[in-house]
Protein backbone atom coordinates (compact mmCIF):
# COMPACT_ATOMS: atom_id res chain seq x y z
CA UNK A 1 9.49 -1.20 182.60
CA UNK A 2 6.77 -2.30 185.97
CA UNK A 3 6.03 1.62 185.26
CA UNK A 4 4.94 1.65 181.60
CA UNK A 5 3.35 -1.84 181.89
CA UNK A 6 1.57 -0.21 184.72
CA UNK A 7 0.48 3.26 182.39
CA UNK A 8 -0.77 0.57 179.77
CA UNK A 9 -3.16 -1.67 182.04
CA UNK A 10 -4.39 1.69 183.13
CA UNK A 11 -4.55 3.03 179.75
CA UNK A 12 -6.38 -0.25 177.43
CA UNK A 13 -8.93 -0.47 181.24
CA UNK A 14 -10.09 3.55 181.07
CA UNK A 15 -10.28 2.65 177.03
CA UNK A 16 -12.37 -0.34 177.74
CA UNK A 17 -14.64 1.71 180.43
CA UNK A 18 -15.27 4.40 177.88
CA UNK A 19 -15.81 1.85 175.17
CA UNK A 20 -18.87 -0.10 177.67
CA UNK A 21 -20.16 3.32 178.94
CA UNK A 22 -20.93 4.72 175.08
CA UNK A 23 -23.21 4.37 172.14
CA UNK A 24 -20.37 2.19 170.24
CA UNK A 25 -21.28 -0.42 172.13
CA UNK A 26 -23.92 -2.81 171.02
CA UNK A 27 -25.04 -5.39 173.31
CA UNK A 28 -26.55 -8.59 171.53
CA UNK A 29 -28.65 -11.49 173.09
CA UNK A 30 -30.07 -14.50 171.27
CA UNK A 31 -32.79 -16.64 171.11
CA UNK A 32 -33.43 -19.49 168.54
CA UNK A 33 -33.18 -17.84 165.09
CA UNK A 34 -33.28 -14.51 166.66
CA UNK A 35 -30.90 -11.47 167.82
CA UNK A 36 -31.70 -8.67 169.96
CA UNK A 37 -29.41 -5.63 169.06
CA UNK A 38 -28.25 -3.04 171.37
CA UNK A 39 -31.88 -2.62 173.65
CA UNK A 40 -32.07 0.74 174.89
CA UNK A 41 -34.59 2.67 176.76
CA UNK A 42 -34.50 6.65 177.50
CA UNK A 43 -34.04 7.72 181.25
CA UNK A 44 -38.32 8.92 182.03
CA UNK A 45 -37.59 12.97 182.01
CA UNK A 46 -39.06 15.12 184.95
CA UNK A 47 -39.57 12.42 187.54
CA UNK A 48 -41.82 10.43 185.26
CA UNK A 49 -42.42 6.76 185.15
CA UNK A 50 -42.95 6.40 181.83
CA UNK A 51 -40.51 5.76 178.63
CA UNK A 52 -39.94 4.78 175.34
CA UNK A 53 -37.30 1.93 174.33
CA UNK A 54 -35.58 0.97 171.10
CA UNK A 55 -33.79 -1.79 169.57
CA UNK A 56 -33.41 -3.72 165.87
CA UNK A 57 -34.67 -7.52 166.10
CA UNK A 58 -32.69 -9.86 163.06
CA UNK A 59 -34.32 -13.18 162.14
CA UNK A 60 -31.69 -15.67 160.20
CA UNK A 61 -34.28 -18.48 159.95
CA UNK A 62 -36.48 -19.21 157.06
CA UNK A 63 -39.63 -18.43 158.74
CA UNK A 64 -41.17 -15.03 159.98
CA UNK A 65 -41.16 -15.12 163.59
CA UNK A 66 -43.70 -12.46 165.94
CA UNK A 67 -42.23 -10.55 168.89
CA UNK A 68 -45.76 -11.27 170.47
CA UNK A 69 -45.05 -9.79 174.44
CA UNK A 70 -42.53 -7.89 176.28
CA UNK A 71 -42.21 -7.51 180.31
CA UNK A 72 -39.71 -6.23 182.89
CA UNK A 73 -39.76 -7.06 186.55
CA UNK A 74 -38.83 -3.25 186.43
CA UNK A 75 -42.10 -1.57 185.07
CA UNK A 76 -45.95 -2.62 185.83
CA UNK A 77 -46.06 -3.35 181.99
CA UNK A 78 -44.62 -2.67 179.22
CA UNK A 79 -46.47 -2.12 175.99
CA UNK A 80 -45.64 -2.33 171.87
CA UNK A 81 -46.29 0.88 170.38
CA UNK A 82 -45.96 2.20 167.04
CA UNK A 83 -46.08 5.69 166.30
CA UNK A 84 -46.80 7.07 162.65
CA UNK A 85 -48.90 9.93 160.77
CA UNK A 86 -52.31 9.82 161.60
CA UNK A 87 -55.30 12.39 160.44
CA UNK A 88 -54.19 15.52 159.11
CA UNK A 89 -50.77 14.51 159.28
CA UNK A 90 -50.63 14.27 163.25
CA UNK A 91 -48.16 11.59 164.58
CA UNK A 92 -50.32 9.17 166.58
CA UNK A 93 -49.18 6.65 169.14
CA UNK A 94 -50.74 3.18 169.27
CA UNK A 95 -50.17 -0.17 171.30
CA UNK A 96 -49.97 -3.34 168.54
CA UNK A 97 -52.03 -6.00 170.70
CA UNK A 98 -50.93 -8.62 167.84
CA UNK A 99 -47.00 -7.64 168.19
CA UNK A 100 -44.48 -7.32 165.33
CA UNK A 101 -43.60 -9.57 162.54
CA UNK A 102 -39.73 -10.21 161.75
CA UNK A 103 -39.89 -11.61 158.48
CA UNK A 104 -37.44 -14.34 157.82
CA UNK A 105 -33.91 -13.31 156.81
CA UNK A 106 -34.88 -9.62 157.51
CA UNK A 107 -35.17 -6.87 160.73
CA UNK A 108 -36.87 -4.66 162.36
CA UNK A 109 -35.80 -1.86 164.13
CA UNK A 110 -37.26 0.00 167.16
CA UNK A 111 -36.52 3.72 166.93
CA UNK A 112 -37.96 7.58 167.43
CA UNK A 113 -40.75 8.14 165.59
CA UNK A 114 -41.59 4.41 164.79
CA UNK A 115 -41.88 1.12 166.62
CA UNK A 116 -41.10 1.33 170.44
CA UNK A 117 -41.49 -0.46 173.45
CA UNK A 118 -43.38 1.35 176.20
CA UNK A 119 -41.85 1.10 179.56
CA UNK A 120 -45.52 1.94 182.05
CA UNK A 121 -44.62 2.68 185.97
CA UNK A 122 -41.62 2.03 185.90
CA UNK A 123 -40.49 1.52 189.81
CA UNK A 124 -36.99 1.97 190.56
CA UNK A 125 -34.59 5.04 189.29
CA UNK A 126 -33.36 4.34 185.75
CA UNK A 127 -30.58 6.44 185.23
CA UNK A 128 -28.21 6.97 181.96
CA UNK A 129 -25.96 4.13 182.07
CA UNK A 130 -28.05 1.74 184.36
CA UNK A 131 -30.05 -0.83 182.92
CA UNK A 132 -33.09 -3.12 183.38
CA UNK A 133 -33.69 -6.86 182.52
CA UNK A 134 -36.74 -7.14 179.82
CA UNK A 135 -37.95 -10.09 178.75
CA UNK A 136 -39.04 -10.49 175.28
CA UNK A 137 -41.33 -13.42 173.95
CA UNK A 138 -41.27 -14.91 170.21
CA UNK A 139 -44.60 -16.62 168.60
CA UNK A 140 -41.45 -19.35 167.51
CA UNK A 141 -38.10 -18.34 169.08
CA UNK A 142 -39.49 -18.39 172.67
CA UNK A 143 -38.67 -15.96 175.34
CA UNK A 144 -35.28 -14.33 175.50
CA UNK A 145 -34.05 -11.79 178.81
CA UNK A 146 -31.96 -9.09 177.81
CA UNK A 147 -30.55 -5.85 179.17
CA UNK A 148 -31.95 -2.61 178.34
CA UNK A 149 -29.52 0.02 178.55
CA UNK A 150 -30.34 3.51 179.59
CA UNK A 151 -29.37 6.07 177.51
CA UNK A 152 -29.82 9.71 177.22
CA UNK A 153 -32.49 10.75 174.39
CA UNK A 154 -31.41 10.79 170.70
CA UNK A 155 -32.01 13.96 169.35
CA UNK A 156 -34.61 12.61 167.02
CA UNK A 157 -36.43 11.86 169.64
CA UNK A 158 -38.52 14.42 171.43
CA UNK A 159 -40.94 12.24 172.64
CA UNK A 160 -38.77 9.87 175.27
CA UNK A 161 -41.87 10.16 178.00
CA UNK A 162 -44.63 10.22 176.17
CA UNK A 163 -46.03 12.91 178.61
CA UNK A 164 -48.36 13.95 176.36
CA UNK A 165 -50.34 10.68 175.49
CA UNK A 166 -53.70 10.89 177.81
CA UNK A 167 -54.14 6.79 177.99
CA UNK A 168 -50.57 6.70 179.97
């Protein structure tokens, strides 16, 4: 009986180490009428120190709210980019000095191809798995630390350094 208790504990803690260590999980932090969902950021490729991350903001109050900054003890800055179609069709990347709007009962998400935080000199390793405190400031929430996660590029993405942007 010790035995198979034994094989169980060992069994649901491997589960629960799996569970942590993949996508499934979604990490959530909080501030005022805000939620942070699952923050990510790519590991830089090639010995870079620069990187995209991603994340969906949620806003339950009645009133739009602004993610207006975002900073990490972890990179020299780190910058609010959006990336769309710009002339001829060519995807351009460009930093939003004014931030992003979450309207009220609505969300935004951060993903390839779209809105993204950029992570600038980053100095320390950031390898899949780790993860780096970011702080996040609301115009009306206020500031909220979470942990960005670092995961391995989504396919979607082929842009996770940004190694072709001249400005960086």
């Amino acid at each position: 009986m010790r035995l198979l208790i034994a094989a169980i504990v060992g069994l649901a803690t491997a589960s629960a180490t799996e569970l942590f260590a993949s996508r499934a999980y979604a990490h959530e932090f909080a501030v005022g009428s805000i939620l942070v969902v699952h923050p990510t950021m790519n590991p830089p490729p090639g010995g870079r120190t620069t990187t995209a991350g991603y994340m969906v903001l949620r806003n339950s109050g009645d009133a739009p709210d602004r993610l207006v900054s975002a900073s990490s003890p972890a990179a020299a800055r780190v910058e609010i980019h959006e990336t769309r179609a710009g002339a001829g069709g060519m995807m351009e990347m460009r930093k939003l000095d004014t931030g992003v709007v979450v309207p009220a009962g609505g969300e935004v998400r951060f993903a390839p191809g779209g809105l993204h935080l950029m992570f600038i000199e980053l100095n320390r390793p950031t390898p899949a798995g780790g993860s780096i405190p970011v702080t996040l400031t609301f115009e009306r929430a206020g500031a909220v630390e979470v942990q960005a996660v670092t995961e391995r590029p989504r396919a979607a993405d082929d842009h996770g350094g940004h190694g072709g942007h001249a400005h960086h």
